[in-house]
Protein backbone atom coordinates (compact mmCIF):
# COMPACT_ATOMS: atom_id res chain seq x y z
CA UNK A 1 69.07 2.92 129.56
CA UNK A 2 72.41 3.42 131.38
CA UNK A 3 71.53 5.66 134.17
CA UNK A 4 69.45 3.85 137.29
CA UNK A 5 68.32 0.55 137.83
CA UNK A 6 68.80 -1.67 140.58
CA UNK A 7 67.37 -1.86 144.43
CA UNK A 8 65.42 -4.75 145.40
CA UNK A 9 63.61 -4.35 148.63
CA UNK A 10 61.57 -6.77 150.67
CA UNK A 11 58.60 -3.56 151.33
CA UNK A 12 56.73 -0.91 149.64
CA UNK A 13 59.48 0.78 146.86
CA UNK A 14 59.96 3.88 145.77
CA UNK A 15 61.71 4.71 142.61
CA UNK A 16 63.21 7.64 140.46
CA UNK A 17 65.20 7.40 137.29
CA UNK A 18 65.55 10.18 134.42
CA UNK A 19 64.60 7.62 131.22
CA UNK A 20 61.03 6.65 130.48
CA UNK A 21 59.35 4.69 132.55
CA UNK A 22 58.24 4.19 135.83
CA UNK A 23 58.98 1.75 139.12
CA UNK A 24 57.41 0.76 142.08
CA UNK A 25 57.43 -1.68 145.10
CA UNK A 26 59.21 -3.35 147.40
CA UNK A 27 62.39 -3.98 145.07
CA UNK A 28 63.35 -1.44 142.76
CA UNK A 29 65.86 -0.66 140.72
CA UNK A 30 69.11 1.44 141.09
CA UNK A 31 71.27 3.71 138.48
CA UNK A 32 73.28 2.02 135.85
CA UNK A 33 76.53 4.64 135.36
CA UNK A 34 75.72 7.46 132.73
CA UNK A 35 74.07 10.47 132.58
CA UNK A 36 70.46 11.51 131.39
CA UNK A 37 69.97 15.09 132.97
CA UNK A 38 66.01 14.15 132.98
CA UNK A 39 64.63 14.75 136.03
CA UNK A 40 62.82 11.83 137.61
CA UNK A 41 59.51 10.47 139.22
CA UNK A 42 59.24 8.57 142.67
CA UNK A 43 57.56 5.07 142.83
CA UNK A 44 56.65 3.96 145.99
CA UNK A 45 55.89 -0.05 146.01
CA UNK A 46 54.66 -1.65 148.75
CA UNK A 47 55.75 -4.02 150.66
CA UNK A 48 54.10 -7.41 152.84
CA UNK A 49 50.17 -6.77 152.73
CA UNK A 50 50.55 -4.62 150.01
CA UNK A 51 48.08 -6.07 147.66
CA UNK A 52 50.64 -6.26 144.98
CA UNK A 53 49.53 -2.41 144.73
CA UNK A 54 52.50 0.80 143.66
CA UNK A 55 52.16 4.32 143.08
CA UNK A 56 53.69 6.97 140.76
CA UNK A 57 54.68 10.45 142.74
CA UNK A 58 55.82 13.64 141.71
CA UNK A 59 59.78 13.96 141.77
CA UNK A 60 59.52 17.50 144.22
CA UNK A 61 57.63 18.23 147.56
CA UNK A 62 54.90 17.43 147.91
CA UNK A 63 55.79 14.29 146.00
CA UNK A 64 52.11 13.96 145.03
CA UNK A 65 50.47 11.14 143.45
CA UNK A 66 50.16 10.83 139.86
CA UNK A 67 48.94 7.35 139.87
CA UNK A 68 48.37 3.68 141.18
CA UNK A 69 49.22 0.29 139.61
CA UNK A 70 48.44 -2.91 140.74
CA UNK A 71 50.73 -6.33 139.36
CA UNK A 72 48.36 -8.82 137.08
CA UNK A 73 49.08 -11.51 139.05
CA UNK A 74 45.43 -11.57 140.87
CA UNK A 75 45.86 -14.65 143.45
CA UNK A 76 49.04 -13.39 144.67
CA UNK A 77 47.71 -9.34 145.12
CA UNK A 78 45.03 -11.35 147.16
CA UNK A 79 47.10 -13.63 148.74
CA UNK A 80 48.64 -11.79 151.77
CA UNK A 81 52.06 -10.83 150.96
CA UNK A 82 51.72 -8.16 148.01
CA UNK A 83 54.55 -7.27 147.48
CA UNK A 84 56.20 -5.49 144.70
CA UNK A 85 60.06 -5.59 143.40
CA UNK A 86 59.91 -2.54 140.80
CA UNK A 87 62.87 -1.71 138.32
CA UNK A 88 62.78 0.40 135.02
CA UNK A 89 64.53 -1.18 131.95
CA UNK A 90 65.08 -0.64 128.41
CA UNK A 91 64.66 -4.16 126.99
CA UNK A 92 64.11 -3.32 123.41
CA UNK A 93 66.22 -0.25 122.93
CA UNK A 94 62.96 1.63 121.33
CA UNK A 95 61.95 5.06 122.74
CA UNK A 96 59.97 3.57 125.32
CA UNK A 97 61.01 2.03 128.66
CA UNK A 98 59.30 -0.94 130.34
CA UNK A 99 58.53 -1.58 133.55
CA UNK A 100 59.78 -5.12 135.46
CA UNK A 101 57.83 -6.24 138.82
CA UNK A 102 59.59 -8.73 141.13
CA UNK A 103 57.08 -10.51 143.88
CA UNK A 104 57.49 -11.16 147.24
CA UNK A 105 57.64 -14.62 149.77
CA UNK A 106 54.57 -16.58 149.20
CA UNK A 107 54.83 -18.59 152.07
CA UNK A 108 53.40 -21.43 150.68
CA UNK A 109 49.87 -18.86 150.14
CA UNK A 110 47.18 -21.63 149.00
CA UNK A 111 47.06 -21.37 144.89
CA UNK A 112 49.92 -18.93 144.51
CA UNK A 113 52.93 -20.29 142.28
CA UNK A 114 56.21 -18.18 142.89
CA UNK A 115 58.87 -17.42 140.85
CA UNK A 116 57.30 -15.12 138.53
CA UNK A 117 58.55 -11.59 137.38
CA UNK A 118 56.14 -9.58 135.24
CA UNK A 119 57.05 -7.01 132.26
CA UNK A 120 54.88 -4.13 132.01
CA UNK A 121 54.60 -1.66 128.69
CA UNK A 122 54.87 1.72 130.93
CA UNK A 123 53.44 3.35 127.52
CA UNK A 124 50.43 1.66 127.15
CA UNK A 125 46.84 2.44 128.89
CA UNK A 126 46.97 1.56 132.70
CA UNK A 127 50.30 0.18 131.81
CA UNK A 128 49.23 -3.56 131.16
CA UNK A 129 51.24 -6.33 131.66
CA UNK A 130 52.86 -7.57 128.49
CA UNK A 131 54.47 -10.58 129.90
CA UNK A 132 55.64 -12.81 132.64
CA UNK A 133 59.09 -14.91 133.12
CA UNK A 134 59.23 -17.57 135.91
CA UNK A 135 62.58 -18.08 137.77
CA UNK A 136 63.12 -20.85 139.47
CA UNK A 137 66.53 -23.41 140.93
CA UNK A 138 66.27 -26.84 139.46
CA UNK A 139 66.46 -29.38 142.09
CA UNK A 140 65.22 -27.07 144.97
CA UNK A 141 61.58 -26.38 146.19
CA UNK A 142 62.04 -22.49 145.75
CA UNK A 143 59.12 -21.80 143.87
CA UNK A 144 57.10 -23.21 145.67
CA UNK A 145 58.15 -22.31 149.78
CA UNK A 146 59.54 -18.99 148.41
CA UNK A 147 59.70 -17.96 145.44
CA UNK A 148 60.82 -14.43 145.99
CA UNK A 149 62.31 -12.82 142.85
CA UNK A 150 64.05 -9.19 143.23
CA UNK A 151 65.31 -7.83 139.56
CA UNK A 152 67.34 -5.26 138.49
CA UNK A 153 68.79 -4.45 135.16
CA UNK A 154 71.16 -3.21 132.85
CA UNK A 155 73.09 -3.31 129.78
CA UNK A 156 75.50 -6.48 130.92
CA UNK A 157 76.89 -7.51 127.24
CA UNK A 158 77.25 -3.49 125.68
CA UNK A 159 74.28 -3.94 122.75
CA UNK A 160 71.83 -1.54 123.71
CA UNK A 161 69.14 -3.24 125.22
CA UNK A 162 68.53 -4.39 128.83
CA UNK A 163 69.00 -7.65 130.44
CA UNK A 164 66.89 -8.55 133.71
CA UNK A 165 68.91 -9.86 136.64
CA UNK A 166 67.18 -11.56 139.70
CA UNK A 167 68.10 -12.02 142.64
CA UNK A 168 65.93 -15.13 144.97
CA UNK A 169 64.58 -15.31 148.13
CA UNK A 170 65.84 -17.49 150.88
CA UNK A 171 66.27 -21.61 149.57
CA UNK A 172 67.77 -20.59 146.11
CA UNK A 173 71.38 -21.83 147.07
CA UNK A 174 72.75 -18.34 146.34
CA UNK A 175 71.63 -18.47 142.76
CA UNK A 176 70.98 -15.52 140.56
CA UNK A 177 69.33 -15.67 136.85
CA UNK A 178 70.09 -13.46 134.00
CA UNK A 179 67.23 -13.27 131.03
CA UNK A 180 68.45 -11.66 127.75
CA UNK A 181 66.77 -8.76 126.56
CA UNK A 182 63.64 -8.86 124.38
CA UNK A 183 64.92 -9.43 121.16
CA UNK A 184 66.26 -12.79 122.43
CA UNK A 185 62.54 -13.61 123.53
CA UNK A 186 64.26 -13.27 127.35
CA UNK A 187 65.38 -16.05 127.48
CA UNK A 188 68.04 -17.26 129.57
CA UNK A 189 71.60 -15.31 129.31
CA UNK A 190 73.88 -17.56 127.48
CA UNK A 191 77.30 -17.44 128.58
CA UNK A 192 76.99 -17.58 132.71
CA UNK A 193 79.20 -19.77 134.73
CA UNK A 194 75.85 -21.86 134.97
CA UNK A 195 73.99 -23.29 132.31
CA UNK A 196 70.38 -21.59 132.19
CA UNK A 197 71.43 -18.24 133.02
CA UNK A 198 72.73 -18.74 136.65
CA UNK A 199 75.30 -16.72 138.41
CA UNK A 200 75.58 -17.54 141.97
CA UNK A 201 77.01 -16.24 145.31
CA UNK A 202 80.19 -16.95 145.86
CA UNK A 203 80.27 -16.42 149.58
CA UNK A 204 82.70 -18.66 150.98
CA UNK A 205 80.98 -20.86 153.96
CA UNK A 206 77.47 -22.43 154.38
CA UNK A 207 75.90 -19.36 153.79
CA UNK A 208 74.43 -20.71 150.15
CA UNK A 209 73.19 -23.82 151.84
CA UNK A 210 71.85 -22.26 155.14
CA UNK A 211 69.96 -19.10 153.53
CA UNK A 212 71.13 -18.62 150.15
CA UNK A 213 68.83 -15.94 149.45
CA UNK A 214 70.28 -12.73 147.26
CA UNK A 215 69.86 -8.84 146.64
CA UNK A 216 71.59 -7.81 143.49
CA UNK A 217 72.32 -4.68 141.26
CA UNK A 218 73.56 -3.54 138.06
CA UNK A 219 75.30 -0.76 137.50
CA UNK A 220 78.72 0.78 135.38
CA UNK A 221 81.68 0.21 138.28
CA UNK A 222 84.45 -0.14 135.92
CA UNK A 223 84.34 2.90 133.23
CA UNK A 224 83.80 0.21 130.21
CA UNK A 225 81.00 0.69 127.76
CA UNK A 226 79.15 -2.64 129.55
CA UNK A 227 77.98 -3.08 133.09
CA UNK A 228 78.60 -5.09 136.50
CA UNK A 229 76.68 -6.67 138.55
CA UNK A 230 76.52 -6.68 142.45
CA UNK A 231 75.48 -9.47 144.33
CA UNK A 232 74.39 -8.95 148.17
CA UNK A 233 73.57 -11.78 151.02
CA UNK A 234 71.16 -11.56 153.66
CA UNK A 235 71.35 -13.09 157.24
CA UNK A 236 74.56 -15.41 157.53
CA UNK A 237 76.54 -13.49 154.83
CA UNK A 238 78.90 -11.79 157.04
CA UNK A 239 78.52 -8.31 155.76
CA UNK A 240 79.96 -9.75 151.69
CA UNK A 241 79.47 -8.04 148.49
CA UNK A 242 80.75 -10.30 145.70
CA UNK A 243 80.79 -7.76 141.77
CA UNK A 244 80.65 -9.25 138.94
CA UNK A 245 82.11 -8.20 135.38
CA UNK A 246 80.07 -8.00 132.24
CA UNK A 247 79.37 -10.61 129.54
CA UNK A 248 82.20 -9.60 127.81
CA UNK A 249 84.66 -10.32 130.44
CA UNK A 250 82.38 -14.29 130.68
CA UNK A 251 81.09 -12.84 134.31
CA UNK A 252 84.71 -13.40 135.95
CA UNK A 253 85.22 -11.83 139.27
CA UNK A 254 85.47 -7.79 139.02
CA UNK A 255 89.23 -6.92 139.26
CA UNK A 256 90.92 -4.37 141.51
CA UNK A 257 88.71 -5.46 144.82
CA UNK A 258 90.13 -4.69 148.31
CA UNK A 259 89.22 -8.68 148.75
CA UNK A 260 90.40 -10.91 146.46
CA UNK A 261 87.42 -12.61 143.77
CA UNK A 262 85.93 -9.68 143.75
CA UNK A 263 84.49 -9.31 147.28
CA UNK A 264 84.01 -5.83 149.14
CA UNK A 265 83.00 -5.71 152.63
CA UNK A 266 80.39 -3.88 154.62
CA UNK A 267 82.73 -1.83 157.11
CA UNK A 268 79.90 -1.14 159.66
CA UNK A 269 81.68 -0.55 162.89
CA UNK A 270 80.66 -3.27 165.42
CA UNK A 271 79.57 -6.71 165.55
CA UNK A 272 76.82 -5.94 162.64
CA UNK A 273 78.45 -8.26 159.82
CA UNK A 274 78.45 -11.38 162.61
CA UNK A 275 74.89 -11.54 164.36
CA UNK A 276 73.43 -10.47 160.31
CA UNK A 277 75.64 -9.77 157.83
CA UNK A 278 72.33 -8.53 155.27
CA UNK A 279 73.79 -6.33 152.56
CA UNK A 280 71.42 -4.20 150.09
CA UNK A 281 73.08 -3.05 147.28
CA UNK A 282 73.01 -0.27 144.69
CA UNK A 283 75.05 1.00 142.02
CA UNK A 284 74.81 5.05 141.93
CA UNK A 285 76.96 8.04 140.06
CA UNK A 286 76.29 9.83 142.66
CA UNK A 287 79.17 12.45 141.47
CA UNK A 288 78.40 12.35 137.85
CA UNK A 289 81.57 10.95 136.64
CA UNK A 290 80.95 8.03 135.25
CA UNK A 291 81.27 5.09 136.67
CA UNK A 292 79.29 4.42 139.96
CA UNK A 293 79.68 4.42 143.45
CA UNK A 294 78.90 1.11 144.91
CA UNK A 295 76.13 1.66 147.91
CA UNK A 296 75.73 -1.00 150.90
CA UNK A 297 72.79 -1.12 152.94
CA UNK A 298 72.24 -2.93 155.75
CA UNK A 299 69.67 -5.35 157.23
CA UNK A 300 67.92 -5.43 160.92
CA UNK A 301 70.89 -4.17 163.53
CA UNK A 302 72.32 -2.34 161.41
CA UNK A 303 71.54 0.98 162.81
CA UNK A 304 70.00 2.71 159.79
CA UNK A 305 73.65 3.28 158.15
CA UNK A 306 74.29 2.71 154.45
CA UNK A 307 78.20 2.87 152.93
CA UNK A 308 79.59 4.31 150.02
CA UNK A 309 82.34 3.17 148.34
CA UNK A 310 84.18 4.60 145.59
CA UNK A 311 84.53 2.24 142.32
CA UNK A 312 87.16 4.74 141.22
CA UNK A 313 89.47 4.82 143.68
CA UNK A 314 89.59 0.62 144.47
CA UNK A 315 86.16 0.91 146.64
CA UNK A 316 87.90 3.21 149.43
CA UNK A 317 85.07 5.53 151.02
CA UNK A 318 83.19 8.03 149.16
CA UNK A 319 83.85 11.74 150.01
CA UNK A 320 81.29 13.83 150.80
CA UNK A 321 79.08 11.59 153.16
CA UNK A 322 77.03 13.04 155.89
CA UNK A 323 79.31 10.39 158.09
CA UNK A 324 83.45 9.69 158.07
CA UNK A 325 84.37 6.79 156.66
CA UNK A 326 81.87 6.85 153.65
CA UNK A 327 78.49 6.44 156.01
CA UNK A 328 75.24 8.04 155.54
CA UNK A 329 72.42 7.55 157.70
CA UNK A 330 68.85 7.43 157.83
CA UNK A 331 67.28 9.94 159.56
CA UNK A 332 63.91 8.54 160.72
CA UNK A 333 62.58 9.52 163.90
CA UNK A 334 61.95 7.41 167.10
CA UNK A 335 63.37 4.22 167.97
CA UNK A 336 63.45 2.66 163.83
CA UNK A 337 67.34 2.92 163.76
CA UNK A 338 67.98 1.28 166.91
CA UNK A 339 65.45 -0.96 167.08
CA UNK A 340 65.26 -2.08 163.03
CA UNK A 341 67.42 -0.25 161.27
CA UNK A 342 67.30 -1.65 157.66
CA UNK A 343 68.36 0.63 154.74
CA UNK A 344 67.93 -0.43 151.26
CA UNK A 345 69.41 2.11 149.08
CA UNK A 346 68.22 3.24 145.84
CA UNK A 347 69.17 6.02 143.47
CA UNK A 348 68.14 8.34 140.13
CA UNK A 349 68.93 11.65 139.12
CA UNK A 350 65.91 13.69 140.27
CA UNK A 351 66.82 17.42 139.68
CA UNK A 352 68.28 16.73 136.63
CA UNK A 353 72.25 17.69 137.28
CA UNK A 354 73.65 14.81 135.71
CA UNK A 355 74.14 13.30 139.51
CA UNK A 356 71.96 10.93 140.88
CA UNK A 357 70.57 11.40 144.62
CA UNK A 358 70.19 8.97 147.15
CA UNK A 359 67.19 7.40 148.40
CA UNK A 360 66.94 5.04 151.43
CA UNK A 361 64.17 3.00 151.96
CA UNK A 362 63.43 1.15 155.36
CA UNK A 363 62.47 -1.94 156.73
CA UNK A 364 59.59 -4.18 157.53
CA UNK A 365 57.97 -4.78 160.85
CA UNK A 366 57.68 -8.68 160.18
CA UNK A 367 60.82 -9.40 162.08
CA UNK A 368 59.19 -8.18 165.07
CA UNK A 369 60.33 -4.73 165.29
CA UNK A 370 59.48 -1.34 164.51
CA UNK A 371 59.39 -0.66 160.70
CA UNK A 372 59.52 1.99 158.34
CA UNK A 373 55.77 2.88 158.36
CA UNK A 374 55.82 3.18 154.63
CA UNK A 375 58.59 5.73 154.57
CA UNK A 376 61.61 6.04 152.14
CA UNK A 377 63.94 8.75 152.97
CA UNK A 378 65.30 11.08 150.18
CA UNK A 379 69.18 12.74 149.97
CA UNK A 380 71.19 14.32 147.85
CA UNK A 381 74.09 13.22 145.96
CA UNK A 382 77.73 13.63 146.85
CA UNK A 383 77.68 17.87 146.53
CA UNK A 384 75.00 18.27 148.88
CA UNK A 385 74.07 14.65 150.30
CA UNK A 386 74.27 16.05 154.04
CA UNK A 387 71.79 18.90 153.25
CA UNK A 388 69.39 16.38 151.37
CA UNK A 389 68.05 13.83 154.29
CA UNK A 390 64.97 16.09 155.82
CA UNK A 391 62.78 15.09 153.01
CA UNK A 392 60.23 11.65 153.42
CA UNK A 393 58.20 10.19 151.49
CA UNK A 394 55.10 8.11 152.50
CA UNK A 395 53.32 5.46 150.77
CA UNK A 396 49.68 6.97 150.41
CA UNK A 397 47.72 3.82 151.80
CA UNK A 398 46.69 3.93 154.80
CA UNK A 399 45.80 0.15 155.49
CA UNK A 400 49.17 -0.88 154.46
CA UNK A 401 50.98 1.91 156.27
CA UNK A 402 49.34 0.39 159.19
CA UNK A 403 51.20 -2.98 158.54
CA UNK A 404 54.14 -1.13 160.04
CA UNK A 405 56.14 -2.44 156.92
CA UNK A 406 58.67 0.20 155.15
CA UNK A 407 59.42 1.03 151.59
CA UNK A 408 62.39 1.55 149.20
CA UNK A 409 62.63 2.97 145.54
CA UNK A 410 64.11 3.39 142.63
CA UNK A 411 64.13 6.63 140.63
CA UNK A 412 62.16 7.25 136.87
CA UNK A 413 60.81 9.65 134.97
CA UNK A 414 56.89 8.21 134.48
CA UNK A 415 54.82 8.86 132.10
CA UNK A 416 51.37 8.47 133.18
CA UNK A 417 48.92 6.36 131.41
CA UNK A 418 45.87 8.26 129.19
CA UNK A 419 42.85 8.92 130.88
């Protein structure tokens, strides 16, 4: 499935891709380089007090609701948080695509474990949970005082099936785990600079020690038949993205950077990458050539702008941007840019043109100020994105729109269960 995957997101996520499947919550899942000229669904996950709930929507206005899903974890849908990390993946290379749910901060919730990431046949009635992984850090208390897990996927070692990457919440040292696809039983990716599956942050600093959480993406960035992954920071990362070459290349550093071991930068005018430094990452062909565009959101301050950079021409800024310099922005109303500001960008081809479009989802209100309300904001891609940012999306319940928390997305065609 080599066409959208990745976007985690900390509130309710939305989601479109053009394969099979569908994907919801507060982390979704971006593109992953090629083209299926399918046109996609939205999946709108929800974020803190969102009873582990997502919905399905129709990919054009009015975006209507084809259905709701709830995770099968039942303590932790009851335990406060609730939320949802959505991607769609192809873990078996069969004709059908599966769904992967990420969970949120448990905050130490009385008789929720953390860790867990749950795999979900999208073809089967109400789309029931076929099984769960648990990540976890050895020698840290992540799972439980976190236990945050934020996947994306992609085809990282070029033979047809999916592996699930996961990025961890804040006290997992900067770690990331790989799980092989479903003919290896998911187990652990052999072959990462880590034994059991870990990749990790290389942000130079105390970042890993002081936070050490991680947003990550997969996605084609170098034109090869395998993908890359992107690896994001939150507060304390100073505005670093470090990518990531495939399995074939043993995970080295991606080559041809504009910082050397394989870092790009956040170029957000303005003291943003000092007092937070959050980047959000997606991988996106938003031009339909092939390999991606790499897309940077940013975190509370950050004014509601996302970048895009250009794989293809050594991460310079995409043309084509509503904003010089490779910027979008989000265009929700009132005070939300100024005051929060968080984008988490997520992509899919949803007219079918063989170009994904842009989605940016916004931020919680946990942080104590104003949040996205439940929105996710929908462009274009890089022929019409300036003409594409009028149209919003909602997340259709109305006690967790009240929460004040925001949403983000991924893109997928969905097939809804039988009735």
């Amino acid at each position: 499935m080599k066409n959208f995957k990745n976007l985690v997101a900390s509130a309710t996520a939305v989601a479109v891709a053009a394969g099979s499947l569908l994907t919801a919550s507060t982390a979704i899942a971006g593109p992953e380089g090629g083209n299926m000229n399918t046109p996609g669904e939205l999946v709108i996950g929800y974020g803190a007090g969102g009873d582990g709930f997502f919905e399905a929507r129709d990919s054009t206005a009015p975006y209507g609701t084809t259905f709701f899903g709830r995770t099968g974890y039942g303590a932790y849908n009851s335990s406060g948080p609730g939320q949802t990390f959505p991607i769609l993946c192809n873990l078996d290379n069969d004709a059908d695509a599966e769904l992967v749910l990420g969970f949120g901060d448990i905050g130490q919730s009385g008789g929720v474990l953390g860790g867990f990431i749950e795999i979900r046949d999208i073809r089967s009635a109400n789309h029931v949970s076929v099984s769960f992984l648990r990540a976890n850090v050895p020698g840290t208390t992540f799972q439980a005082n976190n236990g945050e897990t934020r996947p994306a996927c992609g085809d990282i070692d070029d033979d047809g099936r999916d592996e699930i990457v996961v990025g961890l919440g804040s006290g997992s040292l900067g770690f990331v785990q790989v799980f092989d696809d479903a003919v290896a039983g998911f187990a652990p990716m052999g072959g990462t600079p880590f034994p059991g599956g870990f990749l990790r942050f290389p942000q130079p600093g105390a970042y890993n020690s002081t936070n050490g959480e991680t947003f990550v993406a997969v996605g084609n960035l170098d034109g090869d038949s395998a993908e890359e992954i992107a690896i994001g920071g939150g507060n304390g990362a100073e505005g670093l993205v470090a990518l990531i070459d495939d399995a074939g290349a043993s995970f080295a550093a991606l080559s041809g950077t504009p910082i050397g071991g394989g870092f790009v930068r956040l170029k957000l005018p303005g003291g943003y990458n000092a007092a937070n430094g959050t980047v959000h990452p997606a991988i996106c062909d938003l031009d339909g050539v092939g390999n991606g565009e790499l897309v940077l959101g940013v975190g509370v301050g950050g004014g509601g702008f996302a970048e895009v950079k250009d794989a293809s021409a050594s991460f310079g800024p995409a043309s084509g941007t509503a904003f010089p310099d490779g910027f979008t922005r989000i265009l929700f109303p009132g005070t939300y840019r100024s005051t929060n500001g968080t984008t988490k960008p997520f992509c899919g081809d949803l007219d079918g043109d063989g170009r994904d479009e842009l989605g940016l989802g916004t931020g919680d209100s946990d942080t104590g100020v104003d949040g996205g309300d439940g929105f996710v904001e929908l462009k274009g891609d890089l022929t019409n994105e300036s003409v594409g940012g009028s149209d919003f999306v909602r997340a259709n319940s109305g006690s967790f729109r009240a929460t004040g928390n925001g949403a983000t997305g991924t893109i997928v065609e969905v097939v809804p269960p039988p009735s």
